[in-house]
N, C-alpha and C. Protein backbone atom coordinates (compact mmCIF):
# COMPACT_ATOMS: atom_id res chain seq x y z
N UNK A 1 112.41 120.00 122.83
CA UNK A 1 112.87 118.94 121.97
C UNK A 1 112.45 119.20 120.51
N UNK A 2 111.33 119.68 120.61
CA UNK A 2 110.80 119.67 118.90
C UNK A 2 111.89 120.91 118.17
N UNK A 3 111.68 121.81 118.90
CA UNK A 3 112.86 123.25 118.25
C UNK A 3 114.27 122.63 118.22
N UNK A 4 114.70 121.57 118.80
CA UNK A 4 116.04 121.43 118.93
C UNK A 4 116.24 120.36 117.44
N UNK A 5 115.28 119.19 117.11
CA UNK A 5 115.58 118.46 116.10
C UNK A 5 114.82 119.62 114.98
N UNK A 6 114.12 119.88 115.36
CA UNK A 6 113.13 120.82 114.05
C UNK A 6 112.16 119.18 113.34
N UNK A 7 111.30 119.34 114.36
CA UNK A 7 110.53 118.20 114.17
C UNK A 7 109.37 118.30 115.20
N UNK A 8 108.38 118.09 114.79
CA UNK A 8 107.01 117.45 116.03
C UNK A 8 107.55 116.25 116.31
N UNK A 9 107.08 115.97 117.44
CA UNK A 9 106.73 114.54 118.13
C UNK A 9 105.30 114.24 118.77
N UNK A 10 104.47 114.83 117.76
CA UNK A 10 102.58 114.86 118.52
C UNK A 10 102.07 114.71 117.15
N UNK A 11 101.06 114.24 117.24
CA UNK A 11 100.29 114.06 115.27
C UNK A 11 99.82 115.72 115.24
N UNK A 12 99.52 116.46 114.17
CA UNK A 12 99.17 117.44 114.24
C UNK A 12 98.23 117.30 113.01
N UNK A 13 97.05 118.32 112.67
CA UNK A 13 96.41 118.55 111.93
C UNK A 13 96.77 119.95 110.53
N UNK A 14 97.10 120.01 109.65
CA UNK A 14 97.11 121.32 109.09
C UNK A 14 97.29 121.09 107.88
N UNK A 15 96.95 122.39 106.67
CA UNK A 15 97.42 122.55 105.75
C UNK A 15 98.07 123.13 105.36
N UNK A 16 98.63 122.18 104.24
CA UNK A 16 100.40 122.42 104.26
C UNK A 16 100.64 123.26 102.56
N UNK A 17 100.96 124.17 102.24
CA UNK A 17 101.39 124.53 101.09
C UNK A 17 102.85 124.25 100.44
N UNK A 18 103.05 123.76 99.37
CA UNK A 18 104.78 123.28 98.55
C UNK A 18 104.23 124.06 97.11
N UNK A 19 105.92 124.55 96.62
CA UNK A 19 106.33 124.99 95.57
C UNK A 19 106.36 123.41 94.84
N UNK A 20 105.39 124.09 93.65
CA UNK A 20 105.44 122.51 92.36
C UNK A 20 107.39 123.02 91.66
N UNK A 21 107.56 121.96 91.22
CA UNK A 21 109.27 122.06 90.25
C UNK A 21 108.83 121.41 89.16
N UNK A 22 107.20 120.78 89.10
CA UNK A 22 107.66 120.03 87.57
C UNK A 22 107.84 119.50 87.53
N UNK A 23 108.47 118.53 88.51
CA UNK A 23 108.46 117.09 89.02
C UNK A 23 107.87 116.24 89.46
N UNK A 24 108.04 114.69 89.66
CA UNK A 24 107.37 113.55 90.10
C UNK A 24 107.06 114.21 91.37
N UNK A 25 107.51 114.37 92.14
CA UNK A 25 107.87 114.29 93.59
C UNK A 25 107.99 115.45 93.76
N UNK A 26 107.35 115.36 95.67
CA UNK A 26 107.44 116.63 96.42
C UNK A 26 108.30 116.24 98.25
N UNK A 27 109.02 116.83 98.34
CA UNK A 27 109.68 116.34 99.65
C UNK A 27 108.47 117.00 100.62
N UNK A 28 108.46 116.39 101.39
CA UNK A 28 107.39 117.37 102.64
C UNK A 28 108.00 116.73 104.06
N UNK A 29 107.30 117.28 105.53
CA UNK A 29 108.20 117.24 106.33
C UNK A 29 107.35 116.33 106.90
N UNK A 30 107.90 116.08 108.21
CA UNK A 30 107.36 113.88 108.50
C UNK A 30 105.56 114.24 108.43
N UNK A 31 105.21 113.17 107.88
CA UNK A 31 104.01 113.20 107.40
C UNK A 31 103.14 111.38 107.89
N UNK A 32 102.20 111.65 108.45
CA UNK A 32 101.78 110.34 108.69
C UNK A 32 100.63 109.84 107.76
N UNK A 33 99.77 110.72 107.02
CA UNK A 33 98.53 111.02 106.18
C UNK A 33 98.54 111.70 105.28
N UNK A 34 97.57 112.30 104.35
CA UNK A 34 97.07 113.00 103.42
C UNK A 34 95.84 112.49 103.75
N UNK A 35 94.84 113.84 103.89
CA UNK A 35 93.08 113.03 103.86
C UNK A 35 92.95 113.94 102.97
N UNK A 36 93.62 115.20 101.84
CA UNK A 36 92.94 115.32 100.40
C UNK A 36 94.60 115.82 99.86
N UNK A 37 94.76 115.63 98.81
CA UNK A 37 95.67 116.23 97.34
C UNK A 37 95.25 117.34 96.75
N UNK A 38 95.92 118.51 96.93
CA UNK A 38 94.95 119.58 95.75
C UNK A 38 96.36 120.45 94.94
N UNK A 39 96.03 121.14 94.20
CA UNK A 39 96.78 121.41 93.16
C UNK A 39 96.08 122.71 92.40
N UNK A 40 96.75 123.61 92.35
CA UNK A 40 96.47 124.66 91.10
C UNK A 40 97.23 125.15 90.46
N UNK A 41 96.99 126.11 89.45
CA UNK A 41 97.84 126.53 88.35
C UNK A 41 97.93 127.63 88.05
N UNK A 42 97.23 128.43 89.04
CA UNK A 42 96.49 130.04 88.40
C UNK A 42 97.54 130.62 89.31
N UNK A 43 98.23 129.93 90.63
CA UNK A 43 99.02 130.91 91.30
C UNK A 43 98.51 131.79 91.98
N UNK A 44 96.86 131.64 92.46
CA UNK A 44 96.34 132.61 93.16
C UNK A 44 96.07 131.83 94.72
N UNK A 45 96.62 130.84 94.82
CA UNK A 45 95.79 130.07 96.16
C UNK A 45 94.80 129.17 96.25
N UNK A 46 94.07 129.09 94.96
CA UNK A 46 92.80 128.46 94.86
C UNK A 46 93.58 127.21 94.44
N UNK A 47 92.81 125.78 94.80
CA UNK A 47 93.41 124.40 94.67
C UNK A 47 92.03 123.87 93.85
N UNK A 48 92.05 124.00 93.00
CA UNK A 48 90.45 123.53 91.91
C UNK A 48 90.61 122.19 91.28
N UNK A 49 92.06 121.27 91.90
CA UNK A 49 92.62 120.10 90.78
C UNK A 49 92.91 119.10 92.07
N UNK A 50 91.54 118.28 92.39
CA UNK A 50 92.21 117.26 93.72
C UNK A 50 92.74 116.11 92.72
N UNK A 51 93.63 115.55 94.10
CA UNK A 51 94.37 114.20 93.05
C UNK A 51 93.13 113.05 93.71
N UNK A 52 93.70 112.41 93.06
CA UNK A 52 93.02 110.97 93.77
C UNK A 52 94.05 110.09 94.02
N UNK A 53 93.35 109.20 95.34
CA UNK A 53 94.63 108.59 95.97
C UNK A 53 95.30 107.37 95.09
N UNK A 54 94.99 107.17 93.89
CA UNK A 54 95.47 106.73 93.13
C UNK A 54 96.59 107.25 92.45
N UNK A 55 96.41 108.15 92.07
CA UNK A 55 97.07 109.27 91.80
C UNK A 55 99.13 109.37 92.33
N UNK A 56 98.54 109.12 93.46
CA UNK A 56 100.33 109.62 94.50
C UNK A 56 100.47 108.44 95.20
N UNK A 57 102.08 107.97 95.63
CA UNK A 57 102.17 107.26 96.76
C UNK A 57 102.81 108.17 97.47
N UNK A 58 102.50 107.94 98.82
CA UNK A 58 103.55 108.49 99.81
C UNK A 58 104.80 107.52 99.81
N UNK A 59 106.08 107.87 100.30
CA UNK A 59 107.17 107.58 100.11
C UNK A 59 108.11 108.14 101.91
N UNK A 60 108.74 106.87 102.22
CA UNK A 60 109.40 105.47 101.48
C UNK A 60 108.37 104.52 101.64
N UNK A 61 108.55 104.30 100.87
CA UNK A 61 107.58 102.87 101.43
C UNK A 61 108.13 102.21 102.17
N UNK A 62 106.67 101.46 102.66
CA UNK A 62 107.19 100.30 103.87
C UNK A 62 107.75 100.78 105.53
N UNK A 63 107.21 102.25 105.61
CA UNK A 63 107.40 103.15 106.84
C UNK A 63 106.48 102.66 108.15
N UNK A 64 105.30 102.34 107.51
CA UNK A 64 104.08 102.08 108.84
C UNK A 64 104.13 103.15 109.79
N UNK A 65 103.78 104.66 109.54
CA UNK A 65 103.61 105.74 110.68
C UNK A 65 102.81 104.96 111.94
N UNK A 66 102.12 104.80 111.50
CA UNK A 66 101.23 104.39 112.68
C UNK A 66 101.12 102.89 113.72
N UNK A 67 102.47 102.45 113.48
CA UNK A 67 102.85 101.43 114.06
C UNK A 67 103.81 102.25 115.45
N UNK A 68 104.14 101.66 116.40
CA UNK A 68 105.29 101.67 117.47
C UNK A 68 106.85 102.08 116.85
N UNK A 69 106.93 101.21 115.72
CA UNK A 69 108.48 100.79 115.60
C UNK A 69 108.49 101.97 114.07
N UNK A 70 107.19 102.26 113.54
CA UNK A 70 107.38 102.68 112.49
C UNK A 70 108.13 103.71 111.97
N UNK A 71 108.10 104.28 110.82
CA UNK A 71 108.60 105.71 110.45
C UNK A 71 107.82 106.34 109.75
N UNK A 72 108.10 107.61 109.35
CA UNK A 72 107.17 108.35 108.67
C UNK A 72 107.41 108.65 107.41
N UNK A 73 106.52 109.24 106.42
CA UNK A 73 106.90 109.62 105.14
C UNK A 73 107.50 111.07 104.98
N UNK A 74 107.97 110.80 103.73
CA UNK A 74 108.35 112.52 103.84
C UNK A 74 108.92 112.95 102.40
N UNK A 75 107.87 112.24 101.39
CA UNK A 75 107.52 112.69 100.42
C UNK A 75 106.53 112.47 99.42
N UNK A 76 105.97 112.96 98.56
CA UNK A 76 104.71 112.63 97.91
C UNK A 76 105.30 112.39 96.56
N UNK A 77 104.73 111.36 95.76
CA UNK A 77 105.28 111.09 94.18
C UNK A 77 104.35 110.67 93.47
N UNK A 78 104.17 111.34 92.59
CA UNK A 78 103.42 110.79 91.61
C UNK A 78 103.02 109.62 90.92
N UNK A 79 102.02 108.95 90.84
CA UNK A 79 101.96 107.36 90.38
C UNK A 79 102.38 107.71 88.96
N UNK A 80 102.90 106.83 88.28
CA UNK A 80 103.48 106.56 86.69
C UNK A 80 102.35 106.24 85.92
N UNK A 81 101.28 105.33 86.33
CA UNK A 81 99.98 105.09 86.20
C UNK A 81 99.02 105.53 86.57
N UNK A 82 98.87 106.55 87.43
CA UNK A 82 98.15 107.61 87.84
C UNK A 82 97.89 108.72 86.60
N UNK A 83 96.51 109.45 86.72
CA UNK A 83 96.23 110.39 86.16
C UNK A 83 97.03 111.51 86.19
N UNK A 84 98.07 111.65 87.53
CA UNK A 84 98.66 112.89 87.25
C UNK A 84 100.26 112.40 87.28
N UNK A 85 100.56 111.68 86.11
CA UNK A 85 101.75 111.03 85.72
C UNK A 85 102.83 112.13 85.52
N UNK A 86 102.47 113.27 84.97
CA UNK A 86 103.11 113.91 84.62
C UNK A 86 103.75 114.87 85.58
N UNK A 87 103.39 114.55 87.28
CA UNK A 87 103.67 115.48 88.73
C UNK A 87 103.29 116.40 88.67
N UNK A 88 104.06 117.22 89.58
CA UNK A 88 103.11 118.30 90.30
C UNK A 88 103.72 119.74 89.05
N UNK A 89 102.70 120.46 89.12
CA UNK A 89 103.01 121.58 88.43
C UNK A 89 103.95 122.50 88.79
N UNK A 90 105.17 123.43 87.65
CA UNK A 90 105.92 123.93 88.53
C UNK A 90 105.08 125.32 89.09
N UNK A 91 105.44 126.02 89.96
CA UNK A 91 105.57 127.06 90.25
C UNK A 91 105.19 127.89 92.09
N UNK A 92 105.27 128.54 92.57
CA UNK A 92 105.17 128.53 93.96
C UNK A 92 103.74 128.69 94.61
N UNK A 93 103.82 127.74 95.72
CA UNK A 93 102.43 127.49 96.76
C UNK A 93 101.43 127.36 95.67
N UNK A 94 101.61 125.93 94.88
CA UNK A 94 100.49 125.59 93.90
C UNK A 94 100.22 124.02 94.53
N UNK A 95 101.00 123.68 94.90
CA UNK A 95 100.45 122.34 95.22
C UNK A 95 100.67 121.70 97.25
């Protein structure tokens, strides 16, 4: 089932690497958490820039993963009022 939708159906643990665009927002694939934000710029792998959960909402809102009936997120955006207003940096496996 999971290979056929291209989806888990089990919570899983891991870290996940995305190409920054420079944008608010990062699409990512169903997501129930974030337990850290990290970010770099050097393009070498190293993440030396955590966000704070102030920082991002997960998106859509109003999903409740962790409810029965709920749904999941499946993207990260930058708060407007957050320290990192300005999103994620562009360039590949930085954020």
């Amino acid at each position: 089932m999971d290979h056929y939708c291209n989806r888990h159906f089990y919570p899983r643990t891991d870290t996940l690497v995305f190409d920054g665009r420079g944008t608010a927002q990062i699409l990512v694939p169903d997501l129930i958490l974030i337990t850290s934000l990290k970010e770099g710029s050097k393009r070498d792998l190293t993440f030396n820039e955590t966000w704070a959960t102030s920082d991002h909402w997960l998106q859509p809102n109003n999903v409740a993963p962790s409810q029965h009936w709920g749904g999941l997120y499946t993207a990260v955006k930058a708060r407007a009022e957050g320290n990192k207003a300005e999103g994620f940096v562009a360039g590949e496996q930085n954020s």
